[in-house]
Protein backbone atom coordinates (compact mmCIF):
# COMPACT_ATOMS: atom_id res chain seq x y z
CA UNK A 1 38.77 108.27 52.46
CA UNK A 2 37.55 108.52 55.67
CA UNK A 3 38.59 112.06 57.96
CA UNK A 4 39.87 112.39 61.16
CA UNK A 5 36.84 114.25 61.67
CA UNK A 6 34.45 111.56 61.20
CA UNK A 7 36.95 109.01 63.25
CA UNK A 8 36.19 110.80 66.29
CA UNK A 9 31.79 111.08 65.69
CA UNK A 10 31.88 107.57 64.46
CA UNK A 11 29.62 105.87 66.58
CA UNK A 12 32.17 102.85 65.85
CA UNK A 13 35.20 104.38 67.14
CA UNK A 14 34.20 106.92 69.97
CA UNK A 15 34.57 104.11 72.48
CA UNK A 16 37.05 102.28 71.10
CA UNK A 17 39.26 104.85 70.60
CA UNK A 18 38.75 106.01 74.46
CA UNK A 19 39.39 102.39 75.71
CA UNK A 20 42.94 102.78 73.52
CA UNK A 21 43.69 105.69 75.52
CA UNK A 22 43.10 104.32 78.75
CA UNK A 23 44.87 101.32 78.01
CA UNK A 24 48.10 103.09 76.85
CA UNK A 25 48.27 105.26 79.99
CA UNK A 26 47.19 102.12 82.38
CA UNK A 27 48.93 99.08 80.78
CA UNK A 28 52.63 100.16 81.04
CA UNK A 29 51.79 101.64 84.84
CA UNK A 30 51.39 97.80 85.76
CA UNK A 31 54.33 96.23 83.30
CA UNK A 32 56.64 99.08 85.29
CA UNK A 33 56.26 96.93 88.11
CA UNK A 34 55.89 93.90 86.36
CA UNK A 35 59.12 93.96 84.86
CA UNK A 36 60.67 94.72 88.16
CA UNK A 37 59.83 91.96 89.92
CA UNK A 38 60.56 89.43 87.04
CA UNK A 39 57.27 88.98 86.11
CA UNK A 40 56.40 89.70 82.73
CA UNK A 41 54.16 86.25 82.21
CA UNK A 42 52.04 87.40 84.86
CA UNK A 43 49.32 89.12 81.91
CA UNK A 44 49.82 85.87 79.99
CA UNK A 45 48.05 83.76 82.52
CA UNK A 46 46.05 86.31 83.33
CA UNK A 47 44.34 86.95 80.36
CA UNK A 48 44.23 83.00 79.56
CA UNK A 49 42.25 82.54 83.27
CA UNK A 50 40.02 86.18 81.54
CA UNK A 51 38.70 83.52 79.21
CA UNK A 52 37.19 81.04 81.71
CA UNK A 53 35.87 84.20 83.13
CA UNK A 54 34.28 85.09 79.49
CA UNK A 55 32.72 81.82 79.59
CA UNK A 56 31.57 81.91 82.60
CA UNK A 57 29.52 85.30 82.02
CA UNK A 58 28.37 83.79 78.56
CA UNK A 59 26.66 80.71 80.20
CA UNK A 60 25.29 82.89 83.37
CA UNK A 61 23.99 85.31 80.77
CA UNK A 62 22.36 81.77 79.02
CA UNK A 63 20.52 80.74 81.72
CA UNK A 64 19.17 84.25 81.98
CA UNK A 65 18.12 84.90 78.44
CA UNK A 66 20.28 87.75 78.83
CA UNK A 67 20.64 90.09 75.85
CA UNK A 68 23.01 90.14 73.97
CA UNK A 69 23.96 86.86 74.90
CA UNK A 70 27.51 88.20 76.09
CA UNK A 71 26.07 90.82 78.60
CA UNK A 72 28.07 89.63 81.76
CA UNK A 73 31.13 88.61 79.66
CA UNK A 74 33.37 91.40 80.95
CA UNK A 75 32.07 91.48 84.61
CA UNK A 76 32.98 87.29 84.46
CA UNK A 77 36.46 87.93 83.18
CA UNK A 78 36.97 90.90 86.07
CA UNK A 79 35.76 88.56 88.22
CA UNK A 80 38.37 85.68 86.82
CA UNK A 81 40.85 87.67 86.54
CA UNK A 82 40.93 88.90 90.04
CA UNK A 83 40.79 85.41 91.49
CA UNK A 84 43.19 84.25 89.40
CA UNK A 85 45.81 86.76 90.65
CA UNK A 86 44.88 86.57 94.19
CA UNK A 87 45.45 82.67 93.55
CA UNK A 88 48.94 83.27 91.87
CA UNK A 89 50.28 85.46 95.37
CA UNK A 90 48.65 82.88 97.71
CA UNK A 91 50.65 79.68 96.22
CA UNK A 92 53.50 82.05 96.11
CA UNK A 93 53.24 82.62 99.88
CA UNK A 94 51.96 79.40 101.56
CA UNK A 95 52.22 77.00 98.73
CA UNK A 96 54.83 74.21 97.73
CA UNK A 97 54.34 75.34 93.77
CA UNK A 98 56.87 77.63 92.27
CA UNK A 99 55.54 80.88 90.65
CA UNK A 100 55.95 79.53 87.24
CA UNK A 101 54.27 76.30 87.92
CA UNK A 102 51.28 78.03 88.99
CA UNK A 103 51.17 80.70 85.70
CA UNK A 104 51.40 77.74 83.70
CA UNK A 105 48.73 76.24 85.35
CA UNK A 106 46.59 79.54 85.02
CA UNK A 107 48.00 79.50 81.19
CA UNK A 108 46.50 75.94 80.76
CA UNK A 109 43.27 76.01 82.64
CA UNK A 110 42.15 79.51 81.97
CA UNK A 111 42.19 78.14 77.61
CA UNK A 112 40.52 74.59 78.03
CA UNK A 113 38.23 76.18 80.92
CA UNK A 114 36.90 78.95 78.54
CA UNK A 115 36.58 76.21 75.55
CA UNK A 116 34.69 73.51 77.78
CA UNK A 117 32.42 76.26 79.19
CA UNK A 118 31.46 78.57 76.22
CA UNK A 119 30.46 75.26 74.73
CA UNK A 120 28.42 74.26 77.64
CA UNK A 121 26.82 77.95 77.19
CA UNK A 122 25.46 77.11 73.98
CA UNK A 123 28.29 78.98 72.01
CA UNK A 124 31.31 77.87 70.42
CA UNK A 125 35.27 78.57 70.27
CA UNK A 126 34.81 81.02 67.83
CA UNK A 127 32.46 83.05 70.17
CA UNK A 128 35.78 83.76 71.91
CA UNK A 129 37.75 85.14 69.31
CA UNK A 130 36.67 88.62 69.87
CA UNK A 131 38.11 88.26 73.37
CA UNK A 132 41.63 86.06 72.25
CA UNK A 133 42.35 88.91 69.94
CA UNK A 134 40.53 91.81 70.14
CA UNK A 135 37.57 93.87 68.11
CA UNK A 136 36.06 96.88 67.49
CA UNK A 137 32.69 95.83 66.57
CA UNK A 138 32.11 94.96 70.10
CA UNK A 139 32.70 97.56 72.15
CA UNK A 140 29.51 98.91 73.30
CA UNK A 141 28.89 101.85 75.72
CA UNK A 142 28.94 99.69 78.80
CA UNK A 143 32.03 98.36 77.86
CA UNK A 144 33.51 102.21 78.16
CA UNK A 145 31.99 102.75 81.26
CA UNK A 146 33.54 99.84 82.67
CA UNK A 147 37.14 100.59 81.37
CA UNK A 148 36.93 104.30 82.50
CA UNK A 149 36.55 102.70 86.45
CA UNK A 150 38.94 100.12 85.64
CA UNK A 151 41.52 102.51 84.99
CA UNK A 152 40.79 104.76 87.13
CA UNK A 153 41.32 102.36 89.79
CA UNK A 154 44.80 101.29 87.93
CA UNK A 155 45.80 104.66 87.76
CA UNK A 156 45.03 105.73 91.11
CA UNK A 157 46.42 102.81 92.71
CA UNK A 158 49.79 102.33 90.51
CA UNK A 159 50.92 106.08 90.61
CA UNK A 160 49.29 107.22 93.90
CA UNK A 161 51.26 104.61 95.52
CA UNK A 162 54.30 104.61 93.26
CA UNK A 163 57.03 105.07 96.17
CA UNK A 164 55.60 102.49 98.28
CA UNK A 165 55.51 99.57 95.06
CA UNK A 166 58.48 100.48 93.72
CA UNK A 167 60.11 100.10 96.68
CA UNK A 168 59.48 96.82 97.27
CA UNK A 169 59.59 95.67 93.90
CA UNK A 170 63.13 96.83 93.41
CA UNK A 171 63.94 94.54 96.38
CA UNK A 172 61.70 92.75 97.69
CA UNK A 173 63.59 91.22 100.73
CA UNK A 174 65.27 94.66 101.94
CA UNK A 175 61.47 95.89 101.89
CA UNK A 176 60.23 92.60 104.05
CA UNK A 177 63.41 94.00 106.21
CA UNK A 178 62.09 97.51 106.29
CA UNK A 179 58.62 96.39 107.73
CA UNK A 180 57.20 97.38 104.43
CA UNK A 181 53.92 95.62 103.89
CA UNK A 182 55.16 93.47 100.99
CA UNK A 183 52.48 91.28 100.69
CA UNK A 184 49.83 93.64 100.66
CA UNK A 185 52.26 95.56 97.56
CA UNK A 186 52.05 91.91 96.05
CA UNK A 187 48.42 91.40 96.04
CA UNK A 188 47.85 95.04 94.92
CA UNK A 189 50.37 94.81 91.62
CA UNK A 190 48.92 91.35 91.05
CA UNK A 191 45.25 93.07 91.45
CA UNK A 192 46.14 95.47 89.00
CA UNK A 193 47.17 93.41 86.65
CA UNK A 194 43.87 91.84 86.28
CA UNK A 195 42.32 95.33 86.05
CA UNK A 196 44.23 95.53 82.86
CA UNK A 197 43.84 92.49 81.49
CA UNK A 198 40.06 93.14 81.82
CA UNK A 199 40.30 96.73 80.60
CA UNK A 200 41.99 95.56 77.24
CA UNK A 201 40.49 92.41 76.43
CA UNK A 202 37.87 94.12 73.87
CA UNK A 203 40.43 96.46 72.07
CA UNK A 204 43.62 94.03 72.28
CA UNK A 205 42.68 91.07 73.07
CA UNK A 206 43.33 88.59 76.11
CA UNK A 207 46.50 87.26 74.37
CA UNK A 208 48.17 90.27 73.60
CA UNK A 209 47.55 92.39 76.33
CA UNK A 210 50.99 91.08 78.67
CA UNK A 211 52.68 92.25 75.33
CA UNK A 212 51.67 95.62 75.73
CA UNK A 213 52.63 95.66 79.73
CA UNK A 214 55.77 94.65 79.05
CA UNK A 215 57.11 96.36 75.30
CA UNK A 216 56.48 99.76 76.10
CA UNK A 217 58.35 99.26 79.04
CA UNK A 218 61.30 97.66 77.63
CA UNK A 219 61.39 100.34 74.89
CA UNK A 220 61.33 102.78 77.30
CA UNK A 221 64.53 101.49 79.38
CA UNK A 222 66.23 101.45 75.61
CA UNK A 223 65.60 105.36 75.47
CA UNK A 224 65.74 107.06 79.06
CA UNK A 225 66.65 106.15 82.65
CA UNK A 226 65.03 105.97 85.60
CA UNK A 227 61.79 104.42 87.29
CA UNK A 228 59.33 107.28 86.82
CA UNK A 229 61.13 108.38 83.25
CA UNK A 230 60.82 104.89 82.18
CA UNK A 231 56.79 105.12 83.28
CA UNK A 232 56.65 108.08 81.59
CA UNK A 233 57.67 107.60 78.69
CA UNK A 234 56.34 103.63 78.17
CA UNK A 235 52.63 105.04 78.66
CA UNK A 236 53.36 107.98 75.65
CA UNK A 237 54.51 104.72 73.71
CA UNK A 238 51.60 102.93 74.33
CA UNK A 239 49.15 105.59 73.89
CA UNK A 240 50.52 106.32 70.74
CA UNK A 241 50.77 102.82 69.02
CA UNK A 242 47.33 102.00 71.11
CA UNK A 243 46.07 105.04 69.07
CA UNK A 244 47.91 104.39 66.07
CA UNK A 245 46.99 100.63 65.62
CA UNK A 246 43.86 101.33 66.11
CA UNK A 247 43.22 103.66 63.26
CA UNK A 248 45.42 101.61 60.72
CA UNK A 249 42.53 98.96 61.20
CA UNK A 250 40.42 101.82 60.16
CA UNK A 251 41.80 101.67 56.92
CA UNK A 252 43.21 98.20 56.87
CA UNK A 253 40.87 94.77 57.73
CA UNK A 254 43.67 93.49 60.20
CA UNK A 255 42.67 92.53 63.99
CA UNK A 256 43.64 95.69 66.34
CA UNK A 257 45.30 94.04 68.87
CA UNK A 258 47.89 92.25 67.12
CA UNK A 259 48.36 95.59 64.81
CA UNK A 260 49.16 97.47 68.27
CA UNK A 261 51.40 94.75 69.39
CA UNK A 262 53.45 94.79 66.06
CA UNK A 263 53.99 98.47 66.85
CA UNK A 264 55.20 98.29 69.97
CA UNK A 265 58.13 96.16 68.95
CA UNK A 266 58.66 98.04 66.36
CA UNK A 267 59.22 100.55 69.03
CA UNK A 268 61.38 98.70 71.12
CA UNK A 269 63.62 97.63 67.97
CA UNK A 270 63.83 101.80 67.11
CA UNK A 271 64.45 101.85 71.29
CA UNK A 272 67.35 99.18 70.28
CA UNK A 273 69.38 101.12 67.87
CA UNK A 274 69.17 104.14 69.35
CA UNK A 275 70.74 102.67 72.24
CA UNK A 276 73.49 101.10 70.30
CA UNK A 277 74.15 104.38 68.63
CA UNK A 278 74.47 106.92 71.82
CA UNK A 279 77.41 107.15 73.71
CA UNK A 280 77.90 104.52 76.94
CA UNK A 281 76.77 105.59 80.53
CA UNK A 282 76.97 104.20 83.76
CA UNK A 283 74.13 101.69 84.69
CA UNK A 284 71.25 102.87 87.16
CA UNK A 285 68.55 101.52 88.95
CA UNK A 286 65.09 101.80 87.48
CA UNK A 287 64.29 101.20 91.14
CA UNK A 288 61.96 104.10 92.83
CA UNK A 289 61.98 106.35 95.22
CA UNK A 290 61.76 103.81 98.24
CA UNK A 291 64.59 102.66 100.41
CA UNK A 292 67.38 101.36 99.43
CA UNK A 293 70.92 99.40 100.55
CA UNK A 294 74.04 101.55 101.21
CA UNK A 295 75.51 103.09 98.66
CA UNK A 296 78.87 101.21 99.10
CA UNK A 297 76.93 98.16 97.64
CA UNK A 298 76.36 96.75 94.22
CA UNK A 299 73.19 97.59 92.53
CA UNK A 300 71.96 93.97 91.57
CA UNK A 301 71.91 93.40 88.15
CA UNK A 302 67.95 92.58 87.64
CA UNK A 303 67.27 95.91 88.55
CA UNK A 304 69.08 98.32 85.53
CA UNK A 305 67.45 99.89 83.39
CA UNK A 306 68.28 98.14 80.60
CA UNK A 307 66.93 94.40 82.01
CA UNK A 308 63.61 92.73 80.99
């Protein structure tokens, strides 16, 4: 049986088990917001559009003779991933596509773009496996690096500016009416996201990591209230089941990602009956510290605690 001890001086786990940490403390900063603005698909076609990215790197790394031949894999899928989200908030503004139009597209063409190009590469589907789901035999030292300014970035960004985003996510036309910069707030949540998705492609995998935006999150409006509370408390859920999956694959052949996933919900079901169990209270925003409407009016339903 292998100790706790030698978990953390495995040269297998050191960085994977520091790129679960960051991703429990960055992932749920984002899906806060996220779930505010009625978004939760966003890391979907995100991390489908990381792929094309993936594939990208691979066949740029190909006609290199780059070693290994997935060396610029991550920096493509940043790169992807970025463009991708900047793409989502300009059809939002100026085009004639609906939101969910365009994540469908992303959904869509991010998967057959990664397939087409990995194969054009010299690889095949199964090269991106490690990246649809998640591994711990590839996650090198380079791969930490990058995470640790990935989430730094997240972090910094995301609770630095917490007031300001959660401000205009809670209501995004009183903000507009404020003379908040709303589109810049867009652009920066959307930007974030794809820091994410990048940061947790290796552990959990490009098509699980919306699931651990959003779960955490929705567990955590099951057990407290509030819009900081609710951050609070989703990124100790995620640490711990980012953590926790992690070393049941230790033990356990099982991919990491979907092991993480499976404990999240299992969090959010726990989240479920404790919230059927506990006495009824008076709905509240989740909404932050920002400005708000008079107090003599409604709170809008999409924005208690217990939505999304």
């Amino acid at each position: 049986m292998i100790s706790p001890l030698d978990l953390l001086t495995s040269d297998l786990l050191r960085y994977p088990l520091l790129i679960a940490v960051l991703i429990g403390l960055t992932a749920p900063v984002v899906g806060t917001y996220l779930v505010q603005k009625r978004l939760s698909l966003l890391g979907d076609g995100l991390g489908h559009v990381a792929l094309t990215g993936v594939a990208v790197g691979w066949l740029v790394g190909a006609w290199m003779t780059a070693t290994p031949a997935d060396l610029l894999a991550i920096p493509g899928a940043l790169a992807a991933s970025v463009i991708g989200a900047l793409l989502i908030e300009y059809v939002r503004e100026v085009g004639h596509t609906s939101r969910d139009v365009a994540l469908a597209i992303l959904f869509y063409g991010g998967i057959a773009g990664g397939v087409v190009i990995i194969q054009l590469a010299g690889g095949t589907s199964q090269n991106l496996m490690a990246y649809l789901f998640g591994s711990l035999s590839t996650v090198t030292a380079p791969d930490a690096v990058i995470s640790f300014v990935l989430a730094a970035l997240v972090l910094v960004l995301g609770v630095g500016l917490s007031g300001l985003l959660a401000a205009v996510t809670a209501d995004e036309e009183f903000a507009r009416a404020s003379g908040l910069p709303v589109r810049t707030v867009n652009i920066v949540i959307a930007v974030m996201a794809a820091l994410t998705v990048t940061l947790s492609m290796r552990i959990v995998g490009a098509l699980m990591v919306s699931a651990l935006m959003i779960v955490p999150v929705a567990a955590a409006q099951n057990i407290v209230v509030g819009f900081t509370r609710t951050m609070r408390t989703a990124m100790v859920i995620a640490v711990l089941c980012s953590l926790g999956g992690l070393l049941i694959t230790v033990y356990v052949d099982l991919p990491p990602g979907g092991v993480i996933v499976l404990l999240t919900i299992a969090v959010y079901i726990l989240g479920l009956l404790v919230r059927a169990l506990r006495p009824a209270r008076p709905a509240a925003r989740i909404g932050g510290p920002g400005p708000s409407r008079a107090a003599a009016a409604p709170a809008p339903a999409r924005a208690t605690p217990h939505d999304g």
